[in-house]
Protein backbone atom coordinates (compact mmCIF):
# COMPACT_ATOMS: atom_id res chain seq x y z
CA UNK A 1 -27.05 2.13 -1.95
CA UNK A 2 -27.63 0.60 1.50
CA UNK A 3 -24.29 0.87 3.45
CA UNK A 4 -23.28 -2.63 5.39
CA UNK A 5 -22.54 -1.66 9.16
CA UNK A 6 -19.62 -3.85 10.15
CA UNK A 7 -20.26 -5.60 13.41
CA UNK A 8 -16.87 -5.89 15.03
CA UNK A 9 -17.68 -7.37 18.36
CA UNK A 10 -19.33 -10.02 16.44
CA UNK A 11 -16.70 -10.78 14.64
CA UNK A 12 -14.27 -10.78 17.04
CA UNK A 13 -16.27 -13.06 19.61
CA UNK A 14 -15.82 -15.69 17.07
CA UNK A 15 -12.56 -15.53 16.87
CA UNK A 16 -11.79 -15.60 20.71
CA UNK A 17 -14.44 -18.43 20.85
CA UNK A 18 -11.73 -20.41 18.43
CA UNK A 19 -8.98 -19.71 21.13
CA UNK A 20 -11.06 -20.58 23.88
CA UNK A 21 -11.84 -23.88 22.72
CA UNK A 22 -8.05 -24.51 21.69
CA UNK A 23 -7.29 -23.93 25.10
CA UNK A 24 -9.90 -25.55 26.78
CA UNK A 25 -9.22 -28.64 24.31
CA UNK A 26 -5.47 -28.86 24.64
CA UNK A 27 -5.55 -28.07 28.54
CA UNK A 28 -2.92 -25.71 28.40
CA UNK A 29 -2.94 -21.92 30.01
CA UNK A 30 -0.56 -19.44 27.92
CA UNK A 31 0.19 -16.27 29.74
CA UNK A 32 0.43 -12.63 28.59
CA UNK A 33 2.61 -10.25 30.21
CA UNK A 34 1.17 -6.30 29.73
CA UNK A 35 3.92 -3.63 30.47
CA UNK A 36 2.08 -0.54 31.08
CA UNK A 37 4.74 2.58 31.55
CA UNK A 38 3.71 5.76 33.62
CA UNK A 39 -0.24 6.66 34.63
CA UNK A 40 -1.90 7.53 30.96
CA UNK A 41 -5.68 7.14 31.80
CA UNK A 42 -6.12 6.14 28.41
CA UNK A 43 -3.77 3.43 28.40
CA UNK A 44 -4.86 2.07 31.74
CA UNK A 45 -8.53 1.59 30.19
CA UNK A 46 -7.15 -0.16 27.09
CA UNK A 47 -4.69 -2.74 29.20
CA UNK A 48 -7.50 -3.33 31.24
CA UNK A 49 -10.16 -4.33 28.60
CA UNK A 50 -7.02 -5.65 26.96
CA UNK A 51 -7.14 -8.18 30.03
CA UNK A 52 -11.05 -8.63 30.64
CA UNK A 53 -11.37 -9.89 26.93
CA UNK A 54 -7.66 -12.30 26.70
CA UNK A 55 -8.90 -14.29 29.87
CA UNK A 56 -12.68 -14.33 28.88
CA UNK A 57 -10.70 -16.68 26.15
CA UNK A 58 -8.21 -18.37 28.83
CA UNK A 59 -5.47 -16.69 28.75
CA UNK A 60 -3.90 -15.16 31.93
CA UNK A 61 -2.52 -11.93 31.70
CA UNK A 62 -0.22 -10.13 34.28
CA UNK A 63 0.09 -6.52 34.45
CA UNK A 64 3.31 -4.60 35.16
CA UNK A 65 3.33 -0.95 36.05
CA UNK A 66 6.33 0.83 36.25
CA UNK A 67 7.61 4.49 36.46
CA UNK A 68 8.58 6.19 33.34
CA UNK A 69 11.73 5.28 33.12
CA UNK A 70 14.08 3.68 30.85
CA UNK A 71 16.60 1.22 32.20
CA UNK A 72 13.58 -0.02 34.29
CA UNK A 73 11.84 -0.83 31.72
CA UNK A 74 14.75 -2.31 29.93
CA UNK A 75 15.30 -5.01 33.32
CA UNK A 76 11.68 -6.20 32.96
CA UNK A 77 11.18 -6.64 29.46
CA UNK A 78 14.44 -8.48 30.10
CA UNK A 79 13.63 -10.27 32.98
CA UNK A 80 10.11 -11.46 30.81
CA UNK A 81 12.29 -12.26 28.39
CA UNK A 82 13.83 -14.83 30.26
CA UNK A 83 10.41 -16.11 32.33
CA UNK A 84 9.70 -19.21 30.24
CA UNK A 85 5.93 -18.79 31.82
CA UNK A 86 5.34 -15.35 29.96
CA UNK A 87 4.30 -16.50 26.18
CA UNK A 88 3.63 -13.02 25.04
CA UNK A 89 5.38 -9.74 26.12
CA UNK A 90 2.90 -6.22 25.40
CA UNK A 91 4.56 -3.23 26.16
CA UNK A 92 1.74 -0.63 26.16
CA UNK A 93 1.78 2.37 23.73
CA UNK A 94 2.47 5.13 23.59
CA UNK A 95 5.39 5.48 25.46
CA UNK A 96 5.92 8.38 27.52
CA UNK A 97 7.86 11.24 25.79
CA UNK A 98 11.22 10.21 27.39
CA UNK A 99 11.48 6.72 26.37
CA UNK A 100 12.58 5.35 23.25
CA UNK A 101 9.75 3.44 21.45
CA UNK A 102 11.42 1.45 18.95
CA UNK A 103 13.95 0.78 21.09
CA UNK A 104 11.54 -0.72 23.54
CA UNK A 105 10.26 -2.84 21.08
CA UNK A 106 13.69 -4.21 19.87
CA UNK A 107 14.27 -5.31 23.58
CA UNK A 108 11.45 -8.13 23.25
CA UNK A 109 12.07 -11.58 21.99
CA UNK A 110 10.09 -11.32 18.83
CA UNK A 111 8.95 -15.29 19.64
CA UNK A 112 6.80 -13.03 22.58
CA UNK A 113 6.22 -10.50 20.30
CA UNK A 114 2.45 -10.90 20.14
CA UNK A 115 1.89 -7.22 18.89
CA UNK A 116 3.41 -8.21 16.05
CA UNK A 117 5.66 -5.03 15.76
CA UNK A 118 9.58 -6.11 16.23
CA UNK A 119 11.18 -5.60 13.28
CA UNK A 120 12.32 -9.14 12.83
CA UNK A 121 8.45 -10.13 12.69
CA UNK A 122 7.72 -6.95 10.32
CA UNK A 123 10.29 -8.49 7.97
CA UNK A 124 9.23 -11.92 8.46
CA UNK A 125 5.40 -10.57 7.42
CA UNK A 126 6.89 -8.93 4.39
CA UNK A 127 8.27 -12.35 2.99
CA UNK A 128 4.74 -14.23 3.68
CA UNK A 129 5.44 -15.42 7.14
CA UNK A 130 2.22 -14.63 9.40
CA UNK A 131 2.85 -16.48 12.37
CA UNK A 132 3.12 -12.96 14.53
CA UNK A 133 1.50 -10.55 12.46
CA UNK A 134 0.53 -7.26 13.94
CA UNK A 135 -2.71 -7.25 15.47
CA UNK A 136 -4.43 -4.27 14.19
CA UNK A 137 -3.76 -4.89 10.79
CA UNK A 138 -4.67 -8.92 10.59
CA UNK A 139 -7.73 -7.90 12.34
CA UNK A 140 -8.69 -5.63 9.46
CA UNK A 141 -7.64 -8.51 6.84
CA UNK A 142 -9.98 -11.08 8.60
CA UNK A 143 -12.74 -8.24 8.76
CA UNK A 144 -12.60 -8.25 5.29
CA UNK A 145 -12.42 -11.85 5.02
CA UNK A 146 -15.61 -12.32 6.98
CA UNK A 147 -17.18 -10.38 5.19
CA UNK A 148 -16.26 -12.01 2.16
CA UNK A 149 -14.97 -8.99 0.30
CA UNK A 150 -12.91 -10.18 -2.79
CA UNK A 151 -9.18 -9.25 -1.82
CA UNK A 152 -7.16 -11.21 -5.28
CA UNK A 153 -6.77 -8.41 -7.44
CA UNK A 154 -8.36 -5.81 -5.46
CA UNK A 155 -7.28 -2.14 -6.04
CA UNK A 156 -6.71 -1.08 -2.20
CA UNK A 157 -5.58 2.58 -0.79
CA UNK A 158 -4.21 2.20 2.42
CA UNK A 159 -4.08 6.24 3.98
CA UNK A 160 -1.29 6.28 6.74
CA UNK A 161 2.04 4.53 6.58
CA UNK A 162 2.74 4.35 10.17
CA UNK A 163 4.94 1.45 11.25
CA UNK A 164 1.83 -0.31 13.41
CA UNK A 165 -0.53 -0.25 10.77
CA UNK A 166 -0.20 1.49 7.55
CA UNK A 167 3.24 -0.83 6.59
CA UNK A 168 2.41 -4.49 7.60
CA UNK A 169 -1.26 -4.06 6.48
CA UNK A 170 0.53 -3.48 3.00
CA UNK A 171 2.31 -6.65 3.81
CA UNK A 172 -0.63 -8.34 4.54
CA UNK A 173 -2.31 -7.57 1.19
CA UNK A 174 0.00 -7.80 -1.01
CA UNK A 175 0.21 -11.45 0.23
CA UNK A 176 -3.14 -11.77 -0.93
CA UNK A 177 -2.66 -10.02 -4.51
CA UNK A 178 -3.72 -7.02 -3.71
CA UNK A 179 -2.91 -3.78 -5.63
CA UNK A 180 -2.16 -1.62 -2.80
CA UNK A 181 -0.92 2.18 -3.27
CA UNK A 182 -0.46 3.53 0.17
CA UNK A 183 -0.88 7.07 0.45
CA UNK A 184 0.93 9.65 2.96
CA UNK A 185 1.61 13.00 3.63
CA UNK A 186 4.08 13.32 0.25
CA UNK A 187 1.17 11.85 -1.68
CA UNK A 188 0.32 13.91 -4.86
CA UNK A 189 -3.59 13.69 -6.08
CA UNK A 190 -4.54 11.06 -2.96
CA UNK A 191 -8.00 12.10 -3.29
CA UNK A 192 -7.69 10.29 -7.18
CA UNK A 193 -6.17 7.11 -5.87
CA UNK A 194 -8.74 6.94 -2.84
CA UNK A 195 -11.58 7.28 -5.60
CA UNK A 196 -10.57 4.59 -7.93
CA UNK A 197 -9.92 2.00 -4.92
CA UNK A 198 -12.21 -0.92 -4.35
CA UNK A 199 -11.73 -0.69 -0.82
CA UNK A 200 -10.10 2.73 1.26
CA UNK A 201 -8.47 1.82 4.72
CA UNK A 202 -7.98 5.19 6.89
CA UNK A 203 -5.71 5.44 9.46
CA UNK A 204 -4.14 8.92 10.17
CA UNK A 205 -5.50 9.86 13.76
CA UNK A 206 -7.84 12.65 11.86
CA UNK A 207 -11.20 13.20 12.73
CA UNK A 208 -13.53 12.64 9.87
CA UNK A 209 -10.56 13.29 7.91
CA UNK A 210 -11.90 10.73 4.92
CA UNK A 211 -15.34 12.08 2.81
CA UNK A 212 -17.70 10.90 0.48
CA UNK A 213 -15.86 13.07 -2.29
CA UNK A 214 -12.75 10.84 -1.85
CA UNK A 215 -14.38 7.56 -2.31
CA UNK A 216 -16.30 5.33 -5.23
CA UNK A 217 -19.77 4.23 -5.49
CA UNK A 218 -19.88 0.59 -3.79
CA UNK A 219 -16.43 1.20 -2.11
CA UNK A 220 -15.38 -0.37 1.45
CA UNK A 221 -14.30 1.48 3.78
CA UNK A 222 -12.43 0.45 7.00
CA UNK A 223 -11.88 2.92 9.66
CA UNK A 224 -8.73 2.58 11.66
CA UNK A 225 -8.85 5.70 13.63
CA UNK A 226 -9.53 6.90 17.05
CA UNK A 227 -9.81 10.52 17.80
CA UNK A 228 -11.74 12.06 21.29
CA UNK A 229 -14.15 15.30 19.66
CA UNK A 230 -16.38 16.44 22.06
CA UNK A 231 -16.10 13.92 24.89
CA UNK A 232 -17.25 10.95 21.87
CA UNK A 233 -14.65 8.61 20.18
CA UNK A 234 -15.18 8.88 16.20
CA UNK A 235 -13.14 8.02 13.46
CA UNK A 236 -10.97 9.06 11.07
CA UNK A 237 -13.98 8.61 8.17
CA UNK A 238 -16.80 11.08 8.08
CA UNK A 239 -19.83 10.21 8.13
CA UNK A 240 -20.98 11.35 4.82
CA UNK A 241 -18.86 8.23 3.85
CA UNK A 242 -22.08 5.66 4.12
CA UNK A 243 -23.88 7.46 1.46
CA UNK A 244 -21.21 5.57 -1.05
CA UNK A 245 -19.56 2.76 0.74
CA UNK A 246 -21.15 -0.21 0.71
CA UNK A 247 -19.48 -1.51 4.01
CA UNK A 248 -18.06 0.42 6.67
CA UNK A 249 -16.14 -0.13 10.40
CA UNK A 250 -17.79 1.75 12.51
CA UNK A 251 -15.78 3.45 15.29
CA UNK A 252 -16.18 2.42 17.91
CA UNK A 253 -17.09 -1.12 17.00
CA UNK A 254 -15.22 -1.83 14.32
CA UNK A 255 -11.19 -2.40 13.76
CA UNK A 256 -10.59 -2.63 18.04
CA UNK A 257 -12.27 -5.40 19.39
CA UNK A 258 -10.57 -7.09 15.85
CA UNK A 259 -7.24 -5.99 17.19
CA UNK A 260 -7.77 -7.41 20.98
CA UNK A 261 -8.62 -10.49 19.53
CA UNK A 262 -5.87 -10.80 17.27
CA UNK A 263 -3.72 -10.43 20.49
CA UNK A 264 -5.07 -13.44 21.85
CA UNK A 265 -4.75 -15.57 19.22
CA UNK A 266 -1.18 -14.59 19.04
CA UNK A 267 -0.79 -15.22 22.53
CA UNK A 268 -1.86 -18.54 22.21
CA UNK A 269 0.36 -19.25 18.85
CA UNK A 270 3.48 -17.79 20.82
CA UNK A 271 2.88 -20.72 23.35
CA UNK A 272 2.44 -23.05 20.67
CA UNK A 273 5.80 -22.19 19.19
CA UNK A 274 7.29 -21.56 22.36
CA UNK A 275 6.59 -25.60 23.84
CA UNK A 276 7.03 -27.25 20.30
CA UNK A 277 8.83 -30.72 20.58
């Protein structure tokens, strides 16, 4: 079977192309606000392609970098709170060890919530509402989408029940009659659910942690993760996986330019919400 490469850059271009010419049609300039806490090298490269790729669609994006520390953090978010010219609040993650992460995210007016993550837009996602869904996981739903994989009464195994991507994926699916069994670290006989899936999403932060053995012939596999081996970025699949699957996320490539695009668009809906007459 000939495994489908996923072209994610491809795929996301389009989708920033849509924002760009909603932008460039309705005249209008929504702004971003990026929080990025402390000097993580690897956050600094992600806020900054974070930026390159939001204004190559037209939105402006302001970066704020502060010192690890709490009730600093707390005055900004609440001063962007307030700034009627900031559309879209992005606290950059992770947090340093010190600082409370949920709490963080609590502290932003979920109509700026453009990562999709406050709880009130996690619930809101759970009862069908999509106008902020999390960005990682709608990019992986409009992956599939584009690629015009059958999602009504798919069987789906989500690995990884993390609050950024594992839950409101499951959300996300279900709205679109999905079976989805999400599997963790509690999970008896995973390997059985993963092989009787139509399509296996992996996101547990383990390198080549998902195998050929756990999958079906003809299944899809998206690959979530990020993991640094040997000075290369791979995934959490291995790469026996594209002797079975036939499509697959490559990483990199894949899910991440899906999820930076996502954030645009949601940048751009949280000004259309925010200036609604």
């Amino acid at each position: 079977m000939t495994c489908k490469i996923v072209d994610g850059n491809a795929i996301a271009d389009r989708f920033l192309a849509q924002t760009k010419k909603y932008i460039e049609e309705h005249k209008i300039r929504p702004k971003l606000a990026t929080v990025l806490v402390g000097s993580d090298p690897a956050s600094e490269t992600y806020v900054n392609i974070k930026k390159k790729t939001c204004e190559s669609a037209g939105i402006s994006v302001d970066i704020y970098k502060i010192e690890p520390n709490a009730k600093k953090l707390e005055e900004l978010i609440g001063k962007l709170n307030k700034d009627q010219d900031a559309n879209g609040i992005l606290v950059q993650l992770p947090l340093p060890k010190d600082i409370n992460t949920q709490k963080t995210i609590e502290m932003i007016d979920p109509l700026k919530d453009v990562d999709g993550i406050h709880p009130i837009n996690l619930g809101r996602l759970a009862y069908g509402d999509e106008s902020a869904p999390a960005c990682t996981p709608y990019g992986i739903v409009k992956i599939l989408e584009e690629e015009n994989i059958e999602l009504s009464g798919a069987n789906v195994a989500i690995i990884g029940r993390g609050v950024h991507v594992g839950k409101p994926l499951y959300s996300l699916l279900y709205n679109r009659n999905c079976t989805v069994t999400m599997c963790h670290t509690k999970t008896k006989n995973s390997d059985r659910i993963t092989r009787e899936a139509d399509i296996v999403i992996v996101a547990v932060g383990k390198p080549n942690y998902l195998n050929a053995d756990m999958i079906k012939d003809g299944a899809v596999v998206i690959d979530v993760g990020i993991n640094k081996v040997g000075g290369k970025l791979v995934g959490d699949a291995d790469p026996s996986v594209i002797q079975k699957a036939s499509v697959l996320t490559p990483v990199p490539g894949g899910v991440g330019p899906m999820t930076v695009a996502m954030l645009a668009q949601n940048t751009l809906n949280a000004y259309i919400r925010q200036n609604e007459k």
